[in-house]
N, C-alpha and C. Protein backbone atom coordinates (compact mmCIF):
# COMPACT_ATOMS: atom_id res chain seq x y z
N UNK A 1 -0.24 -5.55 14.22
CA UNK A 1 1.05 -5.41 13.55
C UNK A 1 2.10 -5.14 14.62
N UNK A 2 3.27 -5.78 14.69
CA UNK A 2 4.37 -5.79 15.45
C UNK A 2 4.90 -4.33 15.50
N UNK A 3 5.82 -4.60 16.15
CA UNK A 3 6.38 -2.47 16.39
C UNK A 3 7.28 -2.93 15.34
N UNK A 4 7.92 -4.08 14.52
CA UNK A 4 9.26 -4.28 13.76
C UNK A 4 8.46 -4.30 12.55
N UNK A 5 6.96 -4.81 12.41
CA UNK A 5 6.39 -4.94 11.01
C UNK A 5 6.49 -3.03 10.88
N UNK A 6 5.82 -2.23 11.75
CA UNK A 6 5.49 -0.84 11.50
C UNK A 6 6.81 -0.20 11.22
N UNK A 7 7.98 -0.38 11.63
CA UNK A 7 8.98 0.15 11.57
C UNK A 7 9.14 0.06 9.84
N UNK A 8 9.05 -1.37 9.43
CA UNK A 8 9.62 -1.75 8.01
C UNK A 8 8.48 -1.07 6.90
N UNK A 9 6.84 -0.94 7.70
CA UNK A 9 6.59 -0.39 6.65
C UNK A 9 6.41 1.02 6.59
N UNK A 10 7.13 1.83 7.80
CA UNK A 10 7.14 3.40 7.62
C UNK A 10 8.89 3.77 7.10
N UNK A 11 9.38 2.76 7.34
CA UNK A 11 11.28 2.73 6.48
C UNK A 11 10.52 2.90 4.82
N UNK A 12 9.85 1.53 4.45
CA UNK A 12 9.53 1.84 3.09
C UNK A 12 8.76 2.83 2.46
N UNK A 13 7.36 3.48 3.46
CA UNK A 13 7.25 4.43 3.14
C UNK A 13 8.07 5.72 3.13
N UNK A 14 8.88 5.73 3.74
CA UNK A 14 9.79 6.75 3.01
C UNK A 14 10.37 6.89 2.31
N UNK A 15 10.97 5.68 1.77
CA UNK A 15 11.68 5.18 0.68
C UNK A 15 10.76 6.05 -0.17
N UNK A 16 9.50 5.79 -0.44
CA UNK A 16 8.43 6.17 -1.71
C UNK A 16 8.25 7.92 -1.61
N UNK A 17 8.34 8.39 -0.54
CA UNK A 17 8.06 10.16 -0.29
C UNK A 17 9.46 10.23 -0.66
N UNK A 18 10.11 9.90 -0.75
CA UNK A 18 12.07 10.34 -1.06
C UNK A 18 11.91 10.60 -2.68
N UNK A 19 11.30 9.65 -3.25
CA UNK A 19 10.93 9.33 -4.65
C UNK A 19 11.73 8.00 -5.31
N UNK A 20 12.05 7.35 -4.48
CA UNK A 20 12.17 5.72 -5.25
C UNK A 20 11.40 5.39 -5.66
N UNK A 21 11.50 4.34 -6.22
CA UNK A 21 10.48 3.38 -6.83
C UNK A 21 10.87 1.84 -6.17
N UNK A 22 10.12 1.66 -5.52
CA UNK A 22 10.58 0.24 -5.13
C UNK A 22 9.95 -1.30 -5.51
N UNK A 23 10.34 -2.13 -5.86
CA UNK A 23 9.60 -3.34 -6.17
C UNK A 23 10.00 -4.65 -5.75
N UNK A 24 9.64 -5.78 -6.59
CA UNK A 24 9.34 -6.81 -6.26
C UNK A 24 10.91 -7.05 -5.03
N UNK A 25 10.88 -7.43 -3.83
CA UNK A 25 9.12 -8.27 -2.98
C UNK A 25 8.93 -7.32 -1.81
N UNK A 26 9.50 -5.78 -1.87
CA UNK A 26 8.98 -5.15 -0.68
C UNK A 26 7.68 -4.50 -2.05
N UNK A 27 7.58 -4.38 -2.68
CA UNK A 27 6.33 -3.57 -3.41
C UNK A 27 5.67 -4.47 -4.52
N UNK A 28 4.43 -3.45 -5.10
CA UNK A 28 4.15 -4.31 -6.26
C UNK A 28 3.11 -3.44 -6.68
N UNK A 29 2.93 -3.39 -8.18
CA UNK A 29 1.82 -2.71 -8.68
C UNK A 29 0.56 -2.93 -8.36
N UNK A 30 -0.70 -2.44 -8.19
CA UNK A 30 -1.88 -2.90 -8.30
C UNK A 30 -2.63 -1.74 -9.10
N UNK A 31 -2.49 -2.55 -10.58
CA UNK A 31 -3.07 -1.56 -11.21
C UNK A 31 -5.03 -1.95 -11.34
N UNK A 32 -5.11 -3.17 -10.72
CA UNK A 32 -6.66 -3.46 -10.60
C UNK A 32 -7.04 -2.14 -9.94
N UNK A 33 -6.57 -1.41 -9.04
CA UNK A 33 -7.03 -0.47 -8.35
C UNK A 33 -6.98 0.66 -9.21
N UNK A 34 -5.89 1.21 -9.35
CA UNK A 34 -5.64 2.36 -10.29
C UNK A 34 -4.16 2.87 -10.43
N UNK A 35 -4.26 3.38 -11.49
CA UNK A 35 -2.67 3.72 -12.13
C UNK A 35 -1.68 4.58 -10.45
N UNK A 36 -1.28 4.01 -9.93
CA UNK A 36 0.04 4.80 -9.60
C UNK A 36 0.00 3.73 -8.19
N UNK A 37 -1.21 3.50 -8.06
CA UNK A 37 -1.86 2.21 -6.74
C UNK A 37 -0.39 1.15 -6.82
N UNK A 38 0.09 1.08 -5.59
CA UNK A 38 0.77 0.01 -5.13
C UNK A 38 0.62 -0.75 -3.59
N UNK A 39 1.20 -1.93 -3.45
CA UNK A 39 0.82 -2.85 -2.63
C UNK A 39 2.13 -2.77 -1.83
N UNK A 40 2.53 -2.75 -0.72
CA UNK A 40 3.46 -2.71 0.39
C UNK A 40 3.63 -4.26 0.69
N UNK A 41 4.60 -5.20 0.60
CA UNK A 41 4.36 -6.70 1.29
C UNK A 41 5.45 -6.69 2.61
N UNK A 42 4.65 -6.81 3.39
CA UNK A 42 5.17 -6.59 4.86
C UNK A 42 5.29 -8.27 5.47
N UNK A 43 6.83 -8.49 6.05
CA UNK A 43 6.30 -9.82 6.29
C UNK A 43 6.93 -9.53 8.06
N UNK A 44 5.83 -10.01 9.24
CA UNK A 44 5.89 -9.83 10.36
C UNK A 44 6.02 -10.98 11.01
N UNK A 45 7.47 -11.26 10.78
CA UNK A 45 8.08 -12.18 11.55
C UNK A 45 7.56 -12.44 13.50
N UNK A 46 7.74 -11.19 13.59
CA UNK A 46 6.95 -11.40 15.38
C UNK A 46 5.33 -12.35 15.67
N UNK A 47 4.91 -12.05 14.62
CA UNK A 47 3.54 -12.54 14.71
C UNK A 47 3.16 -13.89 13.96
N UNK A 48 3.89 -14.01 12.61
CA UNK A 48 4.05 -14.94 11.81
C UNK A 48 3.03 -14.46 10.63
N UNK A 49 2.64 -13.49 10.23
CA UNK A 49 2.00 -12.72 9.63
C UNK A 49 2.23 -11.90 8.61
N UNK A 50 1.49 -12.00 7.17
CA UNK A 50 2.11 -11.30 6.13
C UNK A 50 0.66 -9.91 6.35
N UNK A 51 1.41 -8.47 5.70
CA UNK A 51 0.69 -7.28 5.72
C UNK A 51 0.63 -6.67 4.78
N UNK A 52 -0.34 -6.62 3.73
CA UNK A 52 -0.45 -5.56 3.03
C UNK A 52 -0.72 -3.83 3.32
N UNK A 53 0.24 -3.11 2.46
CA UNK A 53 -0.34 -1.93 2.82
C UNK A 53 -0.44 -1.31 1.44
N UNK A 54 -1.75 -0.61 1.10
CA UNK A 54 -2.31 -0.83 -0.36
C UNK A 54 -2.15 0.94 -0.46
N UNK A 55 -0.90 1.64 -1.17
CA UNK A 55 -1.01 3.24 -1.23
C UNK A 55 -0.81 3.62 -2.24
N UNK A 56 -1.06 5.10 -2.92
CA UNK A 56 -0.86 5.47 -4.39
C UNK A 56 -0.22 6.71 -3.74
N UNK A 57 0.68 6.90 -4.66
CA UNK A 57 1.41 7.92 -5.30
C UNK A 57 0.86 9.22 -6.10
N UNK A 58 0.82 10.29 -5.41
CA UNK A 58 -0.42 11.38 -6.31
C UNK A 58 1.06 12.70 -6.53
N UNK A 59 0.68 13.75 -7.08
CA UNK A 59 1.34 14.38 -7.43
C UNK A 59 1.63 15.44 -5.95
N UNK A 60 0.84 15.17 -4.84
CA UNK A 60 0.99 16.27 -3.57
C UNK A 60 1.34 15.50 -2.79
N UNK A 61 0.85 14.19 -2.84
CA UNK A 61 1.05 13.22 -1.66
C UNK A 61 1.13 11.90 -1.70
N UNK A 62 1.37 10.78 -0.67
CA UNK A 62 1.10 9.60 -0.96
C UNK A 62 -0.31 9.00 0.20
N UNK A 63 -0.95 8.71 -0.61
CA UNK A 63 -2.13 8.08 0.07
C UNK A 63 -2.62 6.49 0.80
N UNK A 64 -2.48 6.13 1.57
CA UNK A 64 -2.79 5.39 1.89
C UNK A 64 -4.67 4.42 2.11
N UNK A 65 -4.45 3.60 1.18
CA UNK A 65 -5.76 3.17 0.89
C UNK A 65 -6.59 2.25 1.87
N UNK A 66 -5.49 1.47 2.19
CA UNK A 66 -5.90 0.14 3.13
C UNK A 66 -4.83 -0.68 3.88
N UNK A 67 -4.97 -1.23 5.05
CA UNK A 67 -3.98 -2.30 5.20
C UNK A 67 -4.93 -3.42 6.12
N UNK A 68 -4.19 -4.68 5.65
CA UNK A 68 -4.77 -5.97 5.86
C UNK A 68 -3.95 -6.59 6.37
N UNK A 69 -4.03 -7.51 6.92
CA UNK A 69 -3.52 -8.63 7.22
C UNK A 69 -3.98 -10.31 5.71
N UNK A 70 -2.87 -10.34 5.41
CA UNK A 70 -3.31 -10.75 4.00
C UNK A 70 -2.86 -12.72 4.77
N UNK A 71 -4.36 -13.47 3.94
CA UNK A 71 -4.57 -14.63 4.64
C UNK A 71 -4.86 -15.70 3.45
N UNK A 72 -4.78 -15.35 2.47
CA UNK A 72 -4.87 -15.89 0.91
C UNK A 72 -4.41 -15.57 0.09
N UNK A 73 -4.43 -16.25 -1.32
CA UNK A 73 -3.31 -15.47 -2.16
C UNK A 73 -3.53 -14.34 -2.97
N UNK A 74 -5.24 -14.18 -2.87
CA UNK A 74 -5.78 -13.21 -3.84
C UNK A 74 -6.19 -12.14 -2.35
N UNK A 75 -6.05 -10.95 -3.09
CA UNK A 75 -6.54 -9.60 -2.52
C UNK A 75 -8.22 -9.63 -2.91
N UNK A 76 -8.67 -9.52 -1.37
CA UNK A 76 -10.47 -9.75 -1.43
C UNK A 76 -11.09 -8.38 -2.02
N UNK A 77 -12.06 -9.51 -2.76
CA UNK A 77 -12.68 -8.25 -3.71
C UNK A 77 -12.92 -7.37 -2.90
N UNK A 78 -13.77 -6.98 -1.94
CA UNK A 78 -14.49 -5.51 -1.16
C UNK A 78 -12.91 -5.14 -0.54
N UNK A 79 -11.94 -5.56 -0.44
CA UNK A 79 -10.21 -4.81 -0.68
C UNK A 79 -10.17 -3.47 -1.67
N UNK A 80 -10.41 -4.61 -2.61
CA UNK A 80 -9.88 -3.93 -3.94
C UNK A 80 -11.13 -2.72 -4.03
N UNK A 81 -12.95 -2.66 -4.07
CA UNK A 81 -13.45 -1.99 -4.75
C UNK A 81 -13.66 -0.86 -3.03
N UNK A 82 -12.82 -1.07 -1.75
CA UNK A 82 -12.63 0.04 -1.42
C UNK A 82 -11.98 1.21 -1.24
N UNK A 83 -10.59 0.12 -1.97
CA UNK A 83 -9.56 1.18 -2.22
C UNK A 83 -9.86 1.65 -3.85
N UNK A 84 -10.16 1.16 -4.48
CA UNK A 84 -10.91 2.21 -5.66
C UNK A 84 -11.78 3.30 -5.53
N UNK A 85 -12.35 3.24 -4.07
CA UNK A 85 -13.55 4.32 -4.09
C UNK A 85 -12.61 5.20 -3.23
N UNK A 86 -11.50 4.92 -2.57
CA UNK A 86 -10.60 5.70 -1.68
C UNK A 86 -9.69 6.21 -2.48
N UNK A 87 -9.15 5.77 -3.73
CA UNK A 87 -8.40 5.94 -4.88
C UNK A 87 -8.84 7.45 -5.45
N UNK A 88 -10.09 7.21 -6.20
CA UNK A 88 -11.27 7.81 -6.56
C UNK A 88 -11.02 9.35 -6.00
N UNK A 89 -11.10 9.59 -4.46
CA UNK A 89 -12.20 10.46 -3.49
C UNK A 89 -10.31 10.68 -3.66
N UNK A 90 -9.24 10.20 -3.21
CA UNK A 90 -7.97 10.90 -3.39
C UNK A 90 -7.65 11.80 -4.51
N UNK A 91 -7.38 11.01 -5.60
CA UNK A 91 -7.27 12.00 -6.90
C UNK A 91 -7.88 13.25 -7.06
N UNK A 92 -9.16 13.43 -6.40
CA UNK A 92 -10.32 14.83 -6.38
C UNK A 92 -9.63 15.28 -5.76
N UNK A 93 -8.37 14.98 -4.38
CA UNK A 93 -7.95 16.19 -3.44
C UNK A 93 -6.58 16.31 -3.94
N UNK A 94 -5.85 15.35 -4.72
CA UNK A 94 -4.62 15.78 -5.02
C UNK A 94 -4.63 16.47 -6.65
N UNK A 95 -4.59 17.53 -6.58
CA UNK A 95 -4.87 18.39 -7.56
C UNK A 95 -3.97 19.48 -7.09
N UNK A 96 -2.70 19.85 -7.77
CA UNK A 96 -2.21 21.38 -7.24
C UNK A 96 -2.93 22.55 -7.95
């Protein structure tokens, strides 16, 4: 990931710790994963490269599940069922 892709996606993550809500086409739901689960679409012009960054929203924190370098149009299954088990193992720690 470029130093300009990381820049855009730690700008947007703050956007989300501020408490926006941001969407279509810097964000997007992924509720295949789980309720609050969203998708970051990073596009890295330096490289020619699109980036997912796959994080949920918890009541203490925001978690970060996964990031890819996304090369098709569908999010690969062992994507999705590891950020469910990372989803999962989050919710147990965000508990006040």
């Amino acid at each position: 990931m470029s130093r300009e892709a990381r820049v855009e996606a730690g700008f947007l993550l703050r956007q989300v710790q501020a408490g926006e809500t941001l969407s279509m086409p810097d964000s997007r739901a992924m509720p295949s994963i789980g309720q609050g689960c969203h998708e970051l679409r990073i596009t890295d012009a330096q490289q020619r490269v699109e980036w997912r960054v796959i994080y949920c929203v918890g009541k203490l924190a925001i978690g970060i599940l996964d990031v890819f370098e996304k090369k098709t149009k569908t999010t690969p299954k062992n994507t999705i069922t590891n950020c469910r088990r990372r989803f999962a193992a989050f919710k147990k720690e965000d508990t006040p």
